[in-house]
Each structure stands twice: as C-alpha cells, then as structure tokens.
N, C-alpha and C. Protein backbone atom coordinates (compact mmCIF):
# COMPACT_ATOMS: atom_id res chain seq x y z
N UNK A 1 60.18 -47.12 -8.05
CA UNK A 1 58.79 -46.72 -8.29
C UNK A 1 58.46 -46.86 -9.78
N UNK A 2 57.27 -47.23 -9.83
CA UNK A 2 56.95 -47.48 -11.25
C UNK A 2 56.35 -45.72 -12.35
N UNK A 3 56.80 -45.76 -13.45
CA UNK A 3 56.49 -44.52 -14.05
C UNK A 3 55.19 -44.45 -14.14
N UNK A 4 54.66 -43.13 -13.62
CA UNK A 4 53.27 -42.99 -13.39
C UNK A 4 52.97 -42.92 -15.06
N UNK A 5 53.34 -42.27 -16.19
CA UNK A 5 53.19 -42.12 -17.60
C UNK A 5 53.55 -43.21 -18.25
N UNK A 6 54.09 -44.56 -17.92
CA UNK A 6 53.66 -45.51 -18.58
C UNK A 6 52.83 -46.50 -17.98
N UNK A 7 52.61 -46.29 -16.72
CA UNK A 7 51.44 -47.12 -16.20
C UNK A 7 50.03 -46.63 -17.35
N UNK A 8 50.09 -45.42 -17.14
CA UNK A 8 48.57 -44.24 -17.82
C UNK A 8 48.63 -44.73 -19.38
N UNK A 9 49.74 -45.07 -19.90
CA UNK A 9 49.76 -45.33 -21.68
C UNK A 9 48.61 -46.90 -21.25
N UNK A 10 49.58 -47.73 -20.36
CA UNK A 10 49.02 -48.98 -20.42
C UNK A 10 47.58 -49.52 -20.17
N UNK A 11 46.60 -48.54 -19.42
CA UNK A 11 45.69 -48.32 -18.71
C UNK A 11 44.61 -48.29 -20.13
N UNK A 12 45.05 -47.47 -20.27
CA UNK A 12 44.26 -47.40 -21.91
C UNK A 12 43.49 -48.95 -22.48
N UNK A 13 31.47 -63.73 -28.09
CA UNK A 13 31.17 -65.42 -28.11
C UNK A 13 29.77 -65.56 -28.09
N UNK A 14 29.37 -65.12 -28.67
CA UNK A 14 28.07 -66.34 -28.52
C UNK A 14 27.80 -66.90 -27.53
N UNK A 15 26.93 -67.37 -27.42
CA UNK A 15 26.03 -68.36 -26.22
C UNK A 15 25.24 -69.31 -27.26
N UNK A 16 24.62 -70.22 -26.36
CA UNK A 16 24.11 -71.29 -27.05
C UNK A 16 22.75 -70.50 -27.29
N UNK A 17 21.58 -70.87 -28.04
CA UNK A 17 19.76 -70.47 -27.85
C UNK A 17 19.47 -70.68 -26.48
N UNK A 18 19.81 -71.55 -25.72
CA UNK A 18 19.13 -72.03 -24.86
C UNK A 18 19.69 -71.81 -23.51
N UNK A 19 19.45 -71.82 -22.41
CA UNK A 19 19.73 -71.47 -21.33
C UNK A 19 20.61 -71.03 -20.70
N UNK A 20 21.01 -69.51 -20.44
CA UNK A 20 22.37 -68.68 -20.23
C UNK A 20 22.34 -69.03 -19.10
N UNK A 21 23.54 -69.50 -18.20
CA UNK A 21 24.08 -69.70 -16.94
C UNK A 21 24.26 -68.54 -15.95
N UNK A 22 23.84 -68.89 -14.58
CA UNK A 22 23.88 -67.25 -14.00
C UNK A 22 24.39 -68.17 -12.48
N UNK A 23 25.76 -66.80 -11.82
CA UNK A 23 25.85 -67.47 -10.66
C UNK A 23 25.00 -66.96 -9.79
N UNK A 24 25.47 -67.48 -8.35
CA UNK A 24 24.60 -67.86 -7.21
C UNK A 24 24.66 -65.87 -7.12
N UNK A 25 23.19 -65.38 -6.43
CA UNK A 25 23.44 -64.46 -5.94
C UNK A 25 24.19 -63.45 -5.27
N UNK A 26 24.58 -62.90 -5.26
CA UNK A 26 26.06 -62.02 -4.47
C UNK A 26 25.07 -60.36 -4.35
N UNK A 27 25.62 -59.86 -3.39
CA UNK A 27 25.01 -58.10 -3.15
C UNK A 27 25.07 -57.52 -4.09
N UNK A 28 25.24 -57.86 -5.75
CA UNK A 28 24.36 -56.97 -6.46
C UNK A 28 23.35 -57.34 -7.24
N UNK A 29 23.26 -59.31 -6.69
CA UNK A 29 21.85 -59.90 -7.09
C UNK A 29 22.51 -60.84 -8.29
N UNK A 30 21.92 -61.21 -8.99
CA UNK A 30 22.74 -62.79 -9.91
C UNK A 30 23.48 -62.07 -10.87
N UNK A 31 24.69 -62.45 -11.37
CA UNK A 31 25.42 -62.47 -12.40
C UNK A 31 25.11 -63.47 -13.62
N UNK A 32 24.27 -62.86 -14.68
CA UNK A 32 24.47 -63.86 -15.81
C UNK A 32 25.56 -63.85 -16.62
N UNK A 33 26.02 -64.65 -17.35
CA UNK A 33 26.46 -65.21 -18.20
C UNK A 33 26.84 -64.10 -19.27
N UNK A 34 25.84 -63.83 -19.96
CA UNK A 34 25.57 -62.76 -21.21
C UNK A 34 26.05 -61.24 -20.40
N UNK A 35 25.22 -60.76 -19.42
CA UNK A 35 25.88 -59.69 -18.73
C UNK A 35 27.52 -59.62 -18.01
N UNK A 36 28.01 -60.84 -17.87
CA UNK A 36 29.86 -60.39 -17.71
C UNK A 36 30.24 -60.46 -18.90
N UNK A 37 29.29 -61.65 -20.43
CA UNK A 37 30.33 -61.00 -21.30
C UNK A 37 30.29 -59.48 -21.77
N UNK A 38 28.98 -59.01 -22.22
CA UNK A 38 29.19 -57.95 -22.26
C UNK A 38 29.66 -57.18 -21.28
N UNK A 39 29.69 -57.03 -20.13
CA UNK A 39 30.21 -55.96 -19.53
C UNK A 39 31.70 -56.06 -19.38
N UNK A 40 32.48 -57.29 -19.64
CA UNK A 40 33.98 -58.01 -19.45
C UNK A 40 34.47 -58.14 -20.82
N UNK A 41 34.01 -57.97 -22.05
CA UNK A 41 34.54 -58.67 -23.15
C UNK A 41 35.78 -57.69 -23.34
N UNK A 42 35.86 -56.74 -23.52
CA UNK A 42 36.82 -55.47 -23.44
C UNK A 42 37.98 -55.70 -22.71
N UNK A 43 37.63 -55.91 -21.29
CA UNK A 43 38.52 -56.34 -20.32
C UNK A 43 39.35 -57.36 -20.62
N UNK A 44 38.50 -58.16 -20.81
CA UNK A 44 39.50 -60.07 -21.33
C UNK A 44 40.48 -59.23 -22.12
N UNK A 45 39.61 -59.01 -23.36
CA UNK A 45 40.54 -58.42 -24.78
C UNK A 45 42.12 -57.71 -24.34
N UNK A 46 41.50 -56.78 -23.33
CA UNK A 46 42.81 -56.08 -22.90
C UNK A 46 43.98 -57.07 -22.58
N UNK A 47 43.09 -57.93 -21.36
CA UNK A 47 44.27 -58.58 -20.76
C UNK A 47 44.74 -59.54 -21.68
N UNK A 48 44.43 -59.79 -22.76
CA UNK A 48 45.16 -61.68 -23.41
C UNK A 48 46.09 -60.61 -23.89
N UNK A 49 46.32 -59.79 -24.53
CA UNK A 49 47.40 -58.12 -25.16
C UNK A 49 47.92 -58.23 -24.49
N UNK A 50 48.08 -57.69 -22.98
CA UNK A 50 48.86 -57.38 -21.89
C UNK A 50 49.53 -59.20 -21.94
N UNK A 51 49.16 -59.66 -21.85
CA UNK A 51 49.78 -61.04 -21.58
C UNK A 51 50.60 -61.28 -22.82
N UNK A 52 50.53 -60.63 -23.94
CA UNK A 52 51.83 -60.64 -25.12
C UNK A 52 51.16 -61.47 -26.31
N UNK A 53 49.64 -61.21 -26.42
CA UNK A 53 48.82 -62.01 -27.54
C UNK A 53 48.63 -61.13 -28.43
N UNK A 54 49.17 -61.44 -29.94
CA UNK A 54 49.65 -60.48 -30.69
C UNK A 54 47.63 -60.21 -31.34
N UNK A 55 47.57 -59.33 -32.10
CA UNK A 55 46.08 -58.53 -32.29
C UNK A 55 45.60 -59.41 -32.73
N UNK A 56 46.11 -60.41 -33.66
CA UNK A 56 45.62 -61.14 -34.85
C UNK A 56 45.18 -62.42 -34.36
N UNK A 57 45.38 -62.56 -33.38
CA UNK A 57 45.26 -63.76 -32.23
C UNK A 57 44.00 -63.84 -31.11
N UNK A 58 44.06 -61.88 -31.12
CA UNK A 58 43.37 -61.89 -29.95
C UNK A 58 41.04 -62.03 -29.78
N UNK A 59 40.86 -62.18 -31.04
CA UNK A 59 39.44 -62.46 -31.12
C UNK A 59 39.14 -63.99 -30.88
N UNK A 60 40.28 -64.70 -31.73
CA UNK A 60 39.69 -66.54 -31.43
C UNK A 60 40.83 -66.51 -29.33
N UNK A 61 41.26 -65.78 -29.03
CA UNK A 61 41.43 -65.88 -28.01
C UNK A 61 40.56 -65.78 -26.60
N UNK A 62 39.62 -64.71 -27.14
CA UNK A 62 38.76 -64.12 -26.16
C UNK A 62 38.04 -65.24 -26.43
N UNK A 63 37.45 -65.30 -27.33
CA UNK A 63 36.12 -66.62 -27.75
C UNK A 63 36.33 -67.57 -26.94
N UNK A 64 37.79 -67.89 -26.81
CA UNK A 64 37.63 -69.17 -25.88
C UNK A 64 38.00 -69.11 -24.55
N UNK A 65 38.50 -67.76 -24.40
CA UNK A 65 38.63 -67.51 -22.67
C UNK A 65 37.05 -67.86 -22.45
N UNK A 66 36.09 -67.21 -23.20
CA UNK A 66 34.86 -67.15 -22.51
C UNK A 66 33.79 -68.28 -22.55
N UNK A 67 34.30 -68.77 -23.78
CA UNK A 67 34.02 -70.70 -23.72
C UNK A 67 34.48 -71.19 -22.41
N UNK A 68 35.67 -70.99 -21.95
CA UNK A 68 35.58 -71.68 -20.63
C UNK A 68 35.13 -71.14 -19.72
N UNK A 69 35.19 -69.73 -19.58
CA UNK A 69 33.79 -68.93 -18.43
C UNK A 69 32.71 -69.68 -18.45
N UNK A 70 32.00 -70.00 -19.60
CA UNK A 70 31.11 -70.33 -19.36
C UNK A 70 30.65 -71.54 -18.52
N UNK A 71 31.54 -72.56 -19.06
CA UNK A 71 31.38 -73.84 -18.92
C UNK A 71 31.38 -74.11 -17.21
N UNK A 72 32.56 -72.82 -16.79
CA UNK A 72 32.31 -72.77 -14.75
C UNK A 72 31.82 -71.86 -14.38
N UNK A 73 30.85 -71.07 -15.29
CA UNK A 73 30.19 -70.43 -14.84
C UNK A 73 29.17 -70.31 -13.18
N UNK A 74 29.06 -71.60 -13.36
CA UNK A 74 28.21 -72.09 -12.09
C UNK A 74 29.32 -71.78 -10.72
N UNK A 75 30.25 -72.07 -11.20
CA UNK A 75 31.30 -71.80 -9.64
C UNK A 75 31.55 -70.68 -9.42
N UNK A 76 31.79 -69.70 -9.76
CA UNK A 76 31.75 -68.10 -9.56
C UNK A 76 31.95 -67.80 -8.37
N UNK A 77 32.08 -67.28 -7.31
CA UNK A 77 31.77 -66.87 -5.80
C UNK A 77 31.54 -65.48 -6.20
N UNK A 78 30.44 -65.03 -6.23
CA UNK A 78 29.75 -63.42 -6.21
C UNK A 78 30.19 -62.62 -5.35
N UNK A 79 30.60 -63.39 -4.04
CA UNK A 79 31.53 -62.33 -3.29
C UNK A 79 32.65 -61.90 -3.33
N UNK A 80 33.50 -62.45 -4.55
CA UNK A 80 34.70 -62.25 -4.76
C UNK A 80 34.27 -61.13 -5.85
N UNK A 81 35.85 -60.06 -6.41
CA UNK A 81 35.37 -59.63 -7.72
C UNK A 81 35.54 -60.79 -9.09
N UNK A 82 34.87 -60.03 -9.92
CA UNK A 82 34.81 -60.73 -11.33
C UNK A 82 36.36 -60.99 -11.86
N UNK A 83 36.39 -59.63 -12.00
CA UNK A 83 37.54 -59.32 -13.18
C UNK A 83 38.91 -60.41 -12.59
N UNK A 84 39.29 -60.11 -11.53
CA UNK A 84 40.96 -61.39 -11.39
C UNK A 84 40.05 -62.65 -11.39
N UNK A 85 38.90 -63.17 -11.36
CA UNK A 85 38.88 -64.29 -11.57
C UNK A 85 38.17 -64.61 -12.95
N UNK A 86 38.58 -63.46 -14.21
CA UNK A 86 38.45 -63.58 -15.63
C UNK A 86 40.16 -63.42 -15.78
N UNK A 87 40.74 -63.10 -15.06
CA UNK A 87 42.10 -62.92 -15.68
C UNK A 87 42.41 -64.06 -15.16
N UNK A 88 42.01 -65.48 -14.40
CA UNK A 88 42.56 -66.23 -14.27
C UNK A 88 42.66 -67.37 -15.28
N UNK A 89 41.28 -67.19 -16.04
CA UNK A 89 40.71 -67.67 -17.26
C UNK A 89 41.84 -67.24 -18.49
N UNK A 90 41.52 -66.06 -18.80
CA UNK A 90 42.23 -65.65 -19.43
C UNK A 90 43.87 -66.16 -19.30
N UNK A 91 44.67 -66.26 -18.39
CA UNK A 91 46.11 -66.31 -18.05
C UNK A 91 46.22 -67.50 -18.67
N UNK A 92 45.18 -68.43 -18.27
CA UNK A 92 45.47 -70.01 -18.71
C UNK A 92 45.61 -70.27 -20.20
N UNK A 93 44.29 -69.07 -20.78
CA UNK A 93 44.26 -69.61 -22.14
C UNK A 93 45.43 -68.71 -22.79
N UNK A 94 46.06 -67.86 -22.51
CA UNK A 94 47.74 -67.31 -23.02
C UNK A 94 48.70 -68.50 -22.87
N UNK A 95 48.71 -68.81 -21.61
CA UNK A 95 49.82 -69.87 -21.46
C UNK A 95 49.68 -70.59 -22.27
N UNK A 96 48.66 -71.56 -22.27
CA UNK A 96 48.40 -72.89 -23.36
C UNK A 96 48.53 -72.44 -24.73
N UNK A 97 48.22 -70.79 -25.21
CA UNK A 97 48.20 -70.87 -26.99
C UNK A 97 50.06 -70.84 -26.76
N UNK A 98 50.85 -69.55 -25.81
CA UNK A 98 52.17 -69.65 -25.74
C UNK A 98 53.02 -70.83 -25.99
N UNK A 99 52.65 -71.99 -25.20
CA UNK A 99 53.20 -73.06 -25.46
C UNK A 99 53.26 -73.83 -26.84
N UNK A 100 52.56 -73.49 -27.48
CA UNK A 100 52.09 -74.33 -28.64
C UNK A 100 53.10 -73.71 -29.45
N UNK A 101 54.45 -75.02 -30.56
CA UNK A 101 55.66 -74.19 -30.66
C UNK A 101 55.04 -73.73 -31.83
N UNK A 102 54.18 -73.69 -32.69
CA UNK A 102 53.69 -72.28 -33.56
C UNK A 102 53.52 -71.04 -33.04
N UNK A 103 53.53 -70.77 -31.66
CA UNK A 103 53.60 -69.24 -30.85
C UNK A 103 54.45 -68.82 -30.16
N UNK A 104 55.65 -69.56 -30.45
CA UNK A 104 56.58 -69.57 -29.29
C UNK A 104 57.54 -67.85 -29.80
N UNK A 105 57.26 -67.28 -30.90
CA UNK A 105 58.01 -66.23 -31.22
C UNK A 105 57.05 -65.20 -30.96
N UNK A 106 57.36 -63.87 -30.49
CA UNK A 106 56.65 -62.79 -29.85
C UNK A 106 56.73 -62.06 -31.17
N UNK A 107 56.09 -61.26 -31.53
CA UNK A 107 55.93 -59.63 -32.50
C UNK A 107 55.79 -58.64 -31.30
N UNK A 108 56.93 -58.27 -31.17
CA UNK A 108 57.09 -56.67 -30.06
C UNK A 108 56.27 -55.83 -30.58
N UNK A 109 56.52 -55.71 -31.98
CA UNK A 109 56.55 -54.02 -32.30
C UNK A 109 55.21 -53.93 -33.21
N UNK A 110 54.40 -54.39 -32.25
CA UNK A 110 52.91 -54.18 -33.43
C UNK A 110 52.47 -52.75 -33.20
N UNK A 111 51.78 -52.38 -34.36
CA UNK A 111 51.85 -51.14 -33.95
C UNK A 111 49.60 -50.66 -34.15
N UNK A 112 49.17 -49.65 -33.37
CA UNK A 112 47.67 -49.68 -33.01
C UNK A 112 48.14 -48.31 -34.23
N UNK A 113 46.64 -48.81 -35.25
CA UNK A 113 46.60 -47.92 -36.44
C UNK A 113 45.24 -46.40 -36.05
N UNK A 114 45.22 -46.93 -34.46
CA UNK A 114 44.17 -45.85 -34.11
C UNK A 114 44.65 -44.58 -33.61
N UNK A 115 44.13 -43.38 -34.27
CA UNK A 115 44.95 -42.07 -33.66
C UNK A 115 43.79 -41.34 -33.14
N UNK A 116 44.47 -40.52 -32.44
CA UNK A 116 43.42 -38.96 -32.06
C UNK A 116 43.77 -38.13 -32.67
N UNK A 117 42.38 -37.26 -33.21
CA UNK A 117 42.64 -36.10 -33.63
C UNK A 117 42.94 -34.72 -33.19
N UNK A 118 43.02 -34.82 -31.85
CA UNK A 118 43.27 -34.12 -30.87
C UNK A 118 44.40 -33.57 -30.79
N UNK A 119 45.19 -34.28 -30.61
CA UNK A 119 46.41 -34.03 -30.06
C UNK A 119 47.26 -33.92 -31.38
N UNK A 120 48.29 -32.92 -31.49
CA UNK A 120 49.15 -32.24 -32.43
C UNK A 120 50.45 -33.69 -32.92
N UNK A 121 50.66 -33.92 -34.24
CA UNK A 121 51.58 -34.77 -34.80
C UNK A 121 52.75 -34.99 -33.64
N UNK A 122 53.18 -34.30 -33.05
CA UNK A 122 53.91 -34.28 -32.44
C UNK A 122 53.74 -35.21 -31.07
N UNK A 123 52.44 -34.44 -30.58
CA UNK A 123 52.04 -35.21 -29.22
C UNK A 123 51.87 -36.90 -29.45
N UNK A 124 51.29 -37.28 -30.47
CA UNK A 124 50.94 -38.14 -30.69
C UNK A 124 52.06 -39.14 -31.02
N UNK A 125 53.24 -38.57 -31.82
CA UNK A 125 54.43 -39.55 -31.56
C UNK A 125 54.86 -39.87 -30.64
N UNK A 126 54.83 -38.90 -29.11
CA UNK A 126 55.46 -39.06 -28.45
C UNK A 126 54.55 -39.67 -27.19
N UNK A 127 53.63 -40.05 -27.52
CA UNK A 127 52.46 -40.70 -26.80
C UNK A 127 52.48 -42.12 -27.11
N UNK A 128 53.05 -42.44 -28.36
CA UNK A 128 52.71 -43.59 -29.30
C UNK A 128 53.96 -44.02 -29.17
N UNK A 129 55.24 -43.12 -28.80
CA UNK A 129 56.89 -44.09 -28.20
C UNK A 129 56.11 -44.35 -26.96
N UNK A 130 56.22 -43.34 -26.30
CA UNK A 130 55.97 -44.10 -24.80
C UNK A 130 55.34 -44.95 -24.67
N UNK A 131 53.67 -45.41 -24.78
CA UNK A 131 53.17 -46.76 -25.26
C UNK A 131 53.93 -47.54 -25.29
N UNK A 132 54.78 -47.62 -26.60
CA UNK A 132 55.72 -48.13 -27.06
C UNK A 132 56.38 -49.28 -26.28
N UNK A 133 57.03 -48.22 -25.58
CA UNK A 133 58.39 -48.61 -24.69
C UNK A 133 57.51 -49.05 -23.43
N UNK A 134 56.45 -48.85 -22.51
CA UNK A 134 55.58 -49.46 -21.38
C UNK A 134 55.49 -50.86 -22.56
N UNK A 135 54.73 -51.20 -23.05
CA UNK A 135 54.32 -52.25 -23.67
C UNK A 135 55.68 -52.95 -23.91
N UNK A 136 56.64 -52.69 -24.30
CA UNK A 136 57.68 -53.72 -25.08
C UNK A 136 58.51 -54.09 -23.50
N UNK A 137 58.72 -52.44 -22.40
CA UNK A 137 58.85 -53.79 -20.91
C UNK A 137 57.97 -54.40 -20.44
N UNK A 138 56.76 -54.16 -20.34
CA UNK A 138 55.61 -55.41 -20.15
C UNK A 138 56.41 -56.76 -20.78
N UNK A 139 56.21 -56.46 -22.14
CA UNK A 139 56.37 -58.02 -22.70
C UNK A 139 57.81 -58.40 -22.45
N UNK A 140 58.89 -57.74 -21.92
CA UNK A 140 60.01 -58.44 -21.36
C UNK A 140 59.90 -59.21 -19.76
N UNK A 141 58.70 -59.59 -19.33
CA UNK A 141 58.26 -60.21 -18.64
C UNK A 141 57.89 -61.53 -18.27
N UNK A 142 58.30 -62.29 -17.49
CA UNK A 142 58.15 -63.29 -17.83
C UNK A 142 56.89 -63.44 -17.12
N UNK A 143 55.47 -64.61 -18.34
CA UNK A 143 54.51 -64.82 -17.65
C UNK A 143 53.80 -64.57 -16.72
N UNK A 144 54.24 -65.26 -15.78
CA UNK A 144 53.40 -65.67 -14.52
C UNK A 144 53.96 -64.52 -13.56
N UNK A 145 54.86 -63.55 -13.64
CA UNK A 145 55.03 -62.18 -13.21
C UNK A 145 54.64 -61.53 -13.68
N UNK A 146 54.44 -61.20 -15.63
CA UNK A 146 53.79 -60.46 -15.85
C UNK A 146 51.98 -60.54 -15.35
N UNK A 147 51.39 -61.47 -15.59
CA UNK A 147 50.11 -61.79 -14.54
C UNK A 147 49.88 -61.20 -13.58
N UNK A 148 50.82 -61.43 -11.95
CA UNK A 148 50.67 -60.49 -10.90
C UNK A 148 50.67 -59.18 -11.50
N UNK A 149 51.73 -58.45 -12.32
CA UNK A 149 51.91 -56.81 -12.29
C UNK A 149 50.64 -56.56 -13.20
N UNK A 150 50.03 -57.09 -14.02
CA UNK A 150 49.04 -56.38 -14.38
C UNK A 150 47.82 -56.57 -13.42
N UNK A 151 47.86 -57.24 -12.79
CA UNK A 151 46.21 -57.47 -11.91
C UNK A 151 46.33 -56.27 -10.75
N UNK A 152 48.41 -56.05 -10.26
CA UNK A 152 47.96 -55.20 -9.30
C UNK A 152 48.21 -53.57 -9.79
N UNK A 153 49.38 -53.52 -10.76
CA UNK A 153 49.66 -52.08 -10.91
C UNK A 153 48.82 -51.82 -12.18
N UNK A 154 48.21 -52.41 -12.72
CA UNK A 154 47.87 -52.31 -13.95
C UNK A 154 45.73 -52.18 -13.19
N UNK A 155 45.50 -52.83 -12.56
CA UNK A 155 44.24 -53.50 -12.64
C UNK A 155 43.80 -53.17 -11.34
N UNK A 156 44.88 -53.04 -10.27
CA UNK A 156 44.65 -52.60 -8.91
C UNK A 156 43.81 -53.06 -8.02
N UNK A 157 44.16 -54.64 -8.50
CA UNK A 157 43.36 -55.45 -7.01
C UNK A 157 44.75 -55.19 -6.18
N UNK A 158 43.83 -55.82 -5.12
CA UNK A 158 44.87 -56.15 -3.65
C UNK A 158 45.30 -57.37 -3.91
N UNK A 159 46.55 -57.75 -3.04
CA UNK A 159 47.52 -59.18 -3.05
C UNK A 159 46.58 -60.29 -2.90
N UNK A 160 45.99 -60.13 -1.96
CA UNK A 160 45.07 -61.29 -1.24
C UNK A 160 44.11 -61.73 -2.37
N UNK A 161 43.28 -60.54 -3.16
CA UNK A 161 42.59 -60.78 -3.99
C UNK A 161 43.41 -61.79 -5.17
N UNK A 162 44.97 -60.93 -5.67
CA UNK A 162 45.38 -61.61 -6.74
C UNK A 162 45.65 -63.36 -6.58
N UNK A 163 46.32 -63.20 -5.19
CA UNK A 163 46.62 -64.59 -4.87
C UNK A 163 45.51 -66.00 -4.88
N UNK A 164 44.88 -65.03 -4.42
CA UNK A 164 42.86 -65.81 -4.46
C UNK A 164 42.70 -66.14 -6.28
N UNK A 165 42.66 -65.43 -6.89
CA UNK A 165 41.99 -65.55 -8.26
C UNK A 165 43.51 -66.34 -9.27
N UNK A 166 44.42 -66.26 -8.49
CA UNK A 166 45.88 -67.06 -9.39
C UNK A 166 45.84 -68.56 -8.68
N UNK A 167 45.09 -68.94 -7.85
CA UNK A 167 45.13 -69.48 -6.68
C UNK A 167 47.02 -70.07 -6.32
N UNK A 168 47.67 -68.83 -5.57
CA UNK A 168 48.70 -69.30 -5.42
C UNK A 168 48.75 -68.63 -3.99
N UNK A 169 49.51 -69.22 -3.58
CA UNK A 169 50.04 -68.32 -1.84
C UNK A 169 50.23 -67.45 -1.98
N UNK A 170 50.04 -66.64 -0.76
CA UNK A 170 50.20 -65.32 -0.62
C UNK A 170 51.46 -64.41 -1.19
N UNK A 171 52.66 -65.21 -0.12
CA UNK A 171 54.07 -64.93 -0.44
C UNK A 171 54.60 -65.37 -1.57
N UNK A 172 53.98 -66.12 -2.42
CA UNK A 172 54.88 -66.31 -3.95
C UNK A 172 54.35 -64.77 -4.73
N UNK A 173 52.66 -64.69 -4.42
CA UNK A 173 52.02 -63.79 -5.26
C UNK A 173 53.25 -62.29 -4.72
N UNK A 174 53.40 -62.15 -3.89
CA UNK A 174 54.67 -60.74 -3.19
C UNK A 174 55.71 -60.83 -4.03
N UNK A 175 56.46 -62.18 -3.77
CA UNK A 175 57.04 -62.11 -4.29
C UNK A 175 57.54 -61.93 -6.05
N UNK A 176 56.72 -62.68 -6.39
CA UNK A 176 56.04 -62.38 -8.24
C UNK A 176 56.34 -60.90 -8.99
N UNK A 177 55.28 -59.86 -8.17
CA UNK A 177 55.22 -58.81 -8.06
C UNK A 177 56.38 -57.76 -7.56
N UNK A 178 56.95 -58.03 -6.74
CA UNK A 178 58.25 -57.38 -6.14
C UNK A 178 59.33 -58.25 -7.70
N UNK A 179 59.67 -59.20 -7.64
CA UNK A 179 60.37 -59.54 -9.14
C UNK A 179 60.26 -58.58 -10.24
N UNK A 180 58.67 -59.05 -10.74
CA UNK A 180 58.22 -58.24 -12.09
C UNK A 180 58.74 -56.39 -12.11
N UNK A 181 58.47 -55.99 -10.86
CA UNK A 181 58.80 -54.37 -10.73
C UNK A 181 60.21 -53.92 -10.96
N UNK A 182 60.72 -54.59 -10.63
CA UNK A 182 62.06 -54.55 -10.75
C UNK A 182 62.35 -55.06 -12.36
N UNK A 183 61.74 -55.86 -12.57
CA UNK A 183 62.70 -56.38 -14.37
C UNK A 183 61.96 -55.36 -15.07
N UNK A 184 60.18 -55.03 -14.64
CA UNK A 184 59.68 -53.82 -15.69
C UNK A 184 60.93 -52.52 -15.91
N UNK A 185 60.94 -51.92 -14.41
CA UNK A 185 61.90 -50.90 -14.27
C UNK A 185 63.28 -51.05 -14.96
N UNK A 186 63.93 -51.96 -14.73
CA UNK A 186 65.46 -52.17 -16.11
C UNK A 186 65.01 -52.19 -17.21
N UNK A 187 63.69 -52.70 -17.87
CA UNK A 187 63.26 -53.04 -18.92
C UNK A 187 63.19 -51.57 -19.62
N UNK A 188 62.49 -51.02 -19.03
CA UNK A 188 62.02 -49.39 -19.20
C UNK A 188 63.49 -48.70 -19.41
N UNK A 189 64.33 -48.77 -18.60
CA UNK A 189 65.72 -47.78 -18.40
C UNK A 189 66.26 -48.57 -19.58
N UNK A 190 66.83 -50.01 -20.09
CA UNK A 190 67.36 -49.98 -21.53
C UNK A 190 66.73 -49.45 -22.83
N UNK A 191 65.35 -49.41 -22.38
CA UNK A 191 64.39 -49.18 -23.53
C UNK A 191 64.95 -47.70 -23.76
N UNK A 192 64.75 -46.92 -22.43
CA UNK A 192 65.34 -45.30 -22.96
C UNK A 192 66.53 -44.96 -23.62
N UNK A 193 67.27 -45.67 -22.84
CA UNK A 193 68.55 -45.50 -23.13
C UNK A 193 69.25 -46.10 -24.70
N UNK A 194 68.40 -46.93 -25.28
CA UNK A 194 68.58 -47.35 -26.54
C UNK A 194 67.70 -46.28 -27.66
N UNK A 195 66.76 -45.35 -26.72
CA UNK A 195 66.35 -44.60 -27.53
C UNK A 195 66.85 -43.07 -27.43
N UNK A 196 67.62 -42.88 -26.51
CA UNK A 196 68.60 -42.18 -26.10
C UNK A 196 68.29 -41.28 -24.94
N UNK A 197 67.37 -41.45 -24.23
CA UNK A 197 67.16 -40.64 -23.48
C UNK A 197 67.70 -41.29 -21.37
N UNK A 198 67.44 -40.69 -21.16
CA UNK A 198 67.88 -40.73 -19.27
C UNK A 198 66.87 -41.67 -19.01
C-alpha cells in the first residue's frame, strides 16, 4: 500500500493577437484555448516537476508543453477529461528535454524556499523530510512508470482513462502502475532506512 503521508506531501504562454482556438463542444459547452491555459497552467507546472524537471527548467518547459496544446488544440475530444490528455503533452515534452545529453543528470535534492508560518520549526522540518523522501522515490522512477503513478495515485484518473490519454493498452498501462508501486515502495523503505528510521 502506498503511504497515505507521502502521497498528501506530493499532492501539494502567450497566445498569438489573433484568433484563440476552442474545441468542439462537450457538456460544459466549448473549451478555449486561453481558458485551459489558465485554468491548467499550474497543473502542467506540477506535472513536468513530478516527471523530474528540475525548477529552473520548468517555465521554458510549460511554454512549450502549451505551444503544442495549442497547435492540436482542434483535436481535443470534450468528452474525455482535460488534464491526462495535458499530461500526455506534457510527458512528451519531459522525455524529449530528458533525452537531450545536456539533461541527462537529475538534481534530487532541490530544495522549495517556500515555508508556512503556521506550523512550528519543527513541524516544518519534518514536513519538508517527508516531501523530501516522496519526491526523491518518485524520481527513482523510471519514466514512463513514473507517468502512469502520477496520473493514477497522484492525479486519480481511472486505468482506462490513463491508457486513453498515454495512448497505450490497457494491460501495459496495469502493468506500468503495478511496477512503479512496488519500486516507489522500496524506494521509500531505503530512503528511511538511510535516514534511520523503520
């Protein structure tokens, strides 16, 4: 079973002047262009991170996830959801910067300079390991598994949906996911155990 307290840590472009692209109607009426980025730009952002795109990366990243939104904008199916078929966008444009051997080395240990004032020095370290350690087994993931586990434990579509928006078969997408859970979970147990805990 996956740790309910590092799922909860993890949980946490322009247009041209001229004519914004909108798809075909769907039951909540047209989707433009300008309205998924704003209402998605956040989302992308999250996911190119989750996919192991270090911070400094991740603004000319989004820019061009959504450069290519745009460009198929017209294909959309309104009856499907949005979001796995922005993470499919998104997945592509990780892979392709990944490959490029100027990215081929990861930065694990970046660290978010944002705190709450809320919570006591204490809480907050120990909010900010755990993070930590969810994020650093995320990124001991490989790719195209890490992909499935965030769309379903992370993002909580259904299989059918993920498999639809990865466009891959059903049973690879199972299988993907049944993989990834298992390497997250060892990933997590050396992580403790190097930090000394059970």
């Amino acid at each position: 079973m996956i740790d309910p307290a590092a799922m909860a840590q993890l949980q946490g472009v322009g247009t041209d002047e001229g004519q914004v692209p909108s798809a075909s109607p769907g039951p909540q009426g047209p989707l433009d262009f300008r309205q998924a980025f704003e209402e998605h730009f956040d989302y992308v952002w999250t996911t190119l991170r989750r996919l192991g795109i270090r911070d400094c990366d991740l603004e000319d990243l989004t820019h061009d996830t959504f450069v290519r939104v745009y460009q198929r904008f017209n294909r959309y199916d309104p009856e499907r959801p949005v979001r796995p078929w922005l993470f499919g966008f998104a997945l592509r444009v990780a892979s392709e910067f990944r490959r490029l051997a100027r990215n081929r080395f990861e930065i694990l240990a970046e660290k978010d300079d944002a705190t709450d004032a809320a919570p006591t020095a204490l809480e907050r370290l120990m909010d900010a390991q755990d993070l930590e350690l969810a994020r650093a087994a995320l990124e001991s993931l490989e790719l195209n598994r890490r992909a499935v586990f965030i769309l379903h434990e992370l993002d909580g579509y259904s299989m059918p949906e993920i498999a639809s928006a990865l466009e891959l078969p059903l049973g690879t997408a199972n299988s993907r996911l049944r993989l990834a859970r298992g390497e997250f979970q060892a990933a997590a147990r050396r992580l403790l155990l190097r930090r000394g805990e059970r």
